[in-house]
N, C-alpha and C. Protein backbone atom coordinates (compact mmCIF):
# COMPACT_ATOMS: atom_id res chain seq x y z
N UNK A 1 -0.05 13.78 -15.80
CA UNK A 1 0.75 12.83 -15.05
C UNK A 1 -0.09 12.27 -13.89
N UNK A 2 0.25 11.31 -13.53
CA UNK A 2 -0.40 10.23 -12.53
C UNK A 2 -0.08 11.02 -11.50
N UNK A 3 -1.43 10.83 -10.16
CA UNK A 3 -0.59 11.02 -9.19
C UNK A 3 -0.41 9.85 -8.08
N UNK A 4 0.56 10.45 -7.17
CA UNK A 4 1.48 9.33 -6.30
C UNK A 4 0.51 8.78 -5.39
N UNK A 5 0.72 7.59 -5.31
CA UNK A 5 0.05 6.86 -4.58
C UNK A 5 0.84 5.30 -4.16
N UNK A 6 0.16 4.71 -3.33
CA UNK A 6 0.43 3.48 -2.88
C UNK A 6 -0.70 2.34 -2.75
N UNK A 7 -0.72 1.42 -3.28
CA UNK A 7 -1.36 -0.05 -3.20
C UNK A 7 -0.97 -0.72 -2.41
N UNK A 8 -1.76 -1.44 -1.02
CA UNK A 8 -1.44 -2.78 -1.04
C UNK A 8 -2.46 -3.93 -1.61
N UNK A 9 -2.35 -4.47 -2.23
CA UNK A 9 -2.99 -5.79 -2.96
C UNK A 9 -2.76 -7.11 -2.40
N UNK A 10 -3.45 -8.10 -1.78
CA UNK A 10 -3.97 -9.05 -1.61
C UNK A 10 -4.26 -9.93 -2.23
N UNK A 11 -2.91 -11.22 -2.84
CA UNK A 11 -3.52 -12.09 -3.85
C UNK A 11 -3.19 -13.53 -3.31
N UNK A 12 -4.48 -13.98 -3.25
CA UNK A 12 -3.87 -15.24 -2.37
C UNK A 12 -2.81 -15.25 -1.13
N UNK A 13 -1.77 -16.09 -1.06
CA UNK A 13 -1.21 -16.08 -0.22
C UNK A 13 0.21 -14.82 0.10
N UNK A 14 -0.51 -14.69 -0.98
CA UNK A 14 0.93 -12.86 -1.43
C UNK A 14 0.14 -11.60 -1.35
N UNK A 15 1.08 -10.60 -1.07
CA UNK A 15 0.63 -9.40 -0.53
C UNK A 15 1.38 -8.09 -1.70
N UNK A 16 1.22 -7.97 -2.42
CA UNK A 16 2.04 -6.76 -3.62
C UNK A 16 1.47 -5.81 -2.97
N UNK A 17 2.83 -4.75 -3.15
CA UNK A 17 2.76 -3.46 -2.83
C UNK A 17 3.03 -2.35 -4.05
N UNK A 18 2.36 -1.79 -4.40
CA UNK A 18 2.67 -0.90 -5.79
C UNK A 18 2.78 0.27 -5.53
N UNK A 19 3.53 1.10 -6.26
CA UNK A 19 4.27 2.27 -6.10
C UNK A 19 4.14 3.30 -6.70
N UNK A 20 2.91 3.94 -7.32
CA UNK A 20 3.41 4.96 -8.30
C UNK A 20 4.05 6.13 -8.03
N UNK A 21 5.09 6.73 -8.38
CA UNK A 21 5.60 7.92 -7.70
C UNK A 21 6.29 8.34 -9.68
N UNK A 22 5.87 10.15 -9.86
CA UNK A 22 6.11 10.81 -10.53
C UNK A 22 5.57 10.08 -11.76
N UNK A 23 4.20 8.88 -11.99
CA UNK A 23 4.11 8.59 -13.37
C UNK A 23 4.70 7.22 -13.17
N UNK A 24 5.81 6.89 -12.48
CA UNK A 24 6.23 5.58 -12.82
C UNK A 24 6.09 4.51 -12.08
N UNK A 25 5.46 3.20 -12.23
CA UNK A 25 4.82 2.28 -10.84
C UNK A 25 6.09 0.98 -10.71
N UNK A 26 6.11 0.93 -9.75
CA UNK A 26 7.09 0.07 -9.55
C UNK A 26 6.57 -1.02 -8.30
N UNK A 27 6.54 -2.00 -8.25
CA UNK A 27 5.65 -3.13 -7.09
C UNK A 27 6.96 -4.38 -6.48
N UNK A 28 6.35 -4.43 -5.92
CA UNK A 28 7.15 -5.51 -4.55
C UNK A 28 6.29 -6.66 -4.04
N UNK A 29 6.73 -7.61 -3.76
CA UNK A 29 5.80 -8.70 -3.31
C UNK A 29 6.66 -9.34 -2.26
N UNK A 30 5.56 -9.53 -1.59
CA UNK A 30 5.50 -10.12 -0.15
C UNK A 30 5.01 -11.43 0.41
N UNK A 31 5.21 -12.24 1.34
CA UNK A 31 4.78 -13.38 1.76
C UNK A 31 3.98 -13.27 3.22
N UNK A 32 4.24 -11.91 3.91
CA UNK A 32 3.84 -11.63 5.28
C UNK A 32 2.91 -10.71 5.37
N UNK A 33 1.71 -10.48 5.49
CA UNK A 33 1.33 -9.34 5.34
C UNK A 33 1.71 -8.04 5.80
N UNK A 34 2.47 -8.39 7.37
CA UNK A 34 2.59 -7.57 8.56
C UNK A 34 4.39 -6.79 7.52
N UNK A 35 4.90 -7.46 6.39
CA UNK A 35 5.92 -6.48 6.25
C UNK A 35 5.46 -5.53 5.55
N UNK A 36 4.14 -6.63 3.90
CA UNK A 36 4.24 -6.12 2.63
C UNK A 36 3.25 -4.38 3.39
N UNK A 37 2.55 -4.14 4.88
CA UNK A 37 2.00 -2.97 5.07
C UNK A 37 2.77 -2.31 5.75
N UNK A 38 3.53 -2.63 6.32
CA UNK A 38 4.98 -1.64 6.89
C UNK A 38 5.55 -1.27 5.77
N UNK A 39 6.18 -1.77 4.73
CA UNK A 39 6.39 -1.16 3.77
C UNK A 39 6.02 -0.44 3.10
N UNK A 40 4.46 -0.40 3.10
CA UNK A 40 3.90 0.41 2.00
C UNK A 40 3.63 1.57 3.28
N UNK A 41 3.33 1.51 4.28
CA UNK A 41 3.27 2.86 5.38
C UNK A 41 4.39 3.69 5.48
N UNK A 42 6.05 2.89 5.31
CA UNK A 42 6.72 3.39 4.80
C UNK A 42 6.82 4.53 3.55
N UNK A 43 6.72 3.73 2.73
CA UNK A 43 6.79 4.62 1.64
C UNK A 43 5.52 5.54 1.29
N UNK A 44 4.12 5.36 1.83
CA UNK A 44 3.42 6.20 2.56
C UNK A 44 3.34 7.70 3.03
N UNK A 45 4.15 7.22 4.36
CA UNK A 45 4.91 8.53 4.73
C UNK A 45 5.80 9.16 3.84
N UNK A 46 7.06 8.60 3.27
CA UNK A 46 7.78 9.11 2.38
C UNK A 46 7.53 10.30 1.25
N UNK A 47 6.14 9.41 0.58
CA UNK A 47 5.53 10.28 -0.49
C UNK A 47 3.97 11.42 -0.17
N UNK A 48 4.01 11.38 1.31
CA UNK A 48 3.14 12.08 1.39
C UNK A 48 1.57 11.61 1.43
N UNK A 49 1.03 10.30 0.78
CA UNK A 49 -0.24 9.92 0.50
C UNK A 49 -0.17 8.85 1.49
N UNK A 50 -1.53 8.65 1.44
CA UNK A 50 -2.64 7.38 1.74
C UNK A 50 -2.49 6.09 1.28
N UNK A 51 -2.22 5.05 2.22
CA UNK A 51 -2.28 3.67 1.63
C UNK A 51 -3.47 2.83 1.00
N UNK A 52 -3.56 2.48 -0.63
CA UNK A 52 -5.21 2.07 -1.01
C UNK A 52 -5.26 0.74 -0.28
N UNK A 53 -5.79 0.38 0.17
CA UNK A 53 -5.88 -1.39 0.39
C UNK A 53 -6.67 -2.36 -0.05
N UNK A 54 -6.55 -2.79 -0.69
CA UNK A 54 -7.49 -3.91 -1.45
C UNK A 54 -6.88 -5.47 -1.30
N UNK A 55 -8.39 -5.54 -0.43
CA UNK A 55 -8.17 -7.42 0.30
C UNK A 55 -8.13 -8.15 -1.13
N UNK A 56 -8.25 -7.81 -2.06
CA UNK A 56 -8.21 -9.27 -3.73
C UNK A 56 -8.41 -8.32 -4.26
N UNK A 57 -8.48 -8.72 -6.06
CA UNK A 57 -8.13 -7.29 -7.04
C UNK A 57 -9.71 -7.42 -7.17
N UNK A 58 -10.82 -8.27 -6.48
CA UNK A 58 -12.15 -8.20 -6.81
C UNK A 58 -12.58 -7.24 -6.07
N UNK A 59 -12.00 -6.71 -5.10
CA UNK A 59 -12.88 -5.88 -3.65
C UNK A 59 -12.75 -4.39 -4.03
N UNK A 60 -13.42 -3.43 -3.69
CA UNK A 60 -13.61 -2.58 -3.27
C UNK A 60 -12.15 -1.73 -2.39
N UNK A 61 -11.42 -0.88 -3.05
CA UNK A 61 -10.14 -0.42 -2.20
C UNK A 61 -10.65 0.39 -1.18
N UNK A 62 -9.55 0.24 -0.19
CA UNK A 62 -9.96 1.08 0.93
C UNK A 62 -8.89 1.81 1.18
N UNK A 63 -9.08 3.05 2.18
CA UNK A 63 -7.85 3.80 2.27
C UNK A 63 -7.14 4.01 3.78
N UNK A 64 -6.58 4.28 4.17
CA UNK A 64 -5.93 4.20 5.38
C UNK A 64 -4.85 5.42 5.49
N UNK A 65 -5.04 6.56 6.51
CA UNK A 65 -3.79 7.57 6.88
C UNK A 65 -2.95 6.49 7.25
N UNK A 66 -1.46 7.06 7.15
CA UNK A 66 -0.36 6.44 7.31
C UNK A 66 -0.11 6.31 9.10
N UNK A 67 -1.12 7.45 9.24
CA UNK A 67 -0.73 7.48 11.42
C UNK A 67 -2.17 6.50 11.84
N UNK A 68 -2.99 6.18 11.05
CA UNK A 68 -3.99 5.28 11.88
C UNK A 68 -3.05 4.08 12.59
N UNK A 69 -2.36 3.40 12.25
CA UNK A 69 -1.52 2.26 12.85
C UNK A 69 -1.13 3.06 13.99
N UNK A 70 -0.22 3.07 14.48
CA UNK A 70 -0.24 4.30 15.65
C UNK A 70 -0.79 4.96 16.26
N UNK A 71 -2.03 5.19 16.04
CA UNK A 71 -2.93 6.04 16.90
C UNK A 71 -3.79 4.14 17.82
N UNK A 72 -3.81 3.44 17.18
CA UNK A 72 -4.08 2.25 17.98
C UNK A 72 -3.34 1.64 18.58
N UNK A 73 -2.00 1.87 18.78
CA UNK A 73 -1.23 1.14 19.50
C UNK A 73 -1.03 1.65 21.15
């Protein structure tokens, strides 16, 4: 089985957030960036993991703890 994780993806002017939790992926799309990564820090925290981030599906993902946002504010 897969494990849980979170995407945010970067496509053009849209921001998808993907979901895998227990095997099954489920995604959301966004127009703002500032929600489609609150959301995924959300659900983040929720499931325990790391947000991947990938600026276009060409780049290189990156990862992010769910408390780095917060530790800069």
């Amino acid at each position: 089985m897969e494990e849980n994780r979170v995407e945010l993806i970067a496509q053009s002017n849209l921001f998808n957030v993907r979901i895998v939790e227990n095997g099954l992926s489920t995604e959301r799309q966004f127009r703002v960036r500032a929600f489609a990564t609150s959301w995924a820090e959300g659900q983040s925290l929720r499931l325990g993991v790391h947000v991947v981030q990938e600026i276009s599906p060409a780049t290189e993902p990156r990862t992010s703890a769910p408390s780095d946002r917060h530790s800069q504010l």
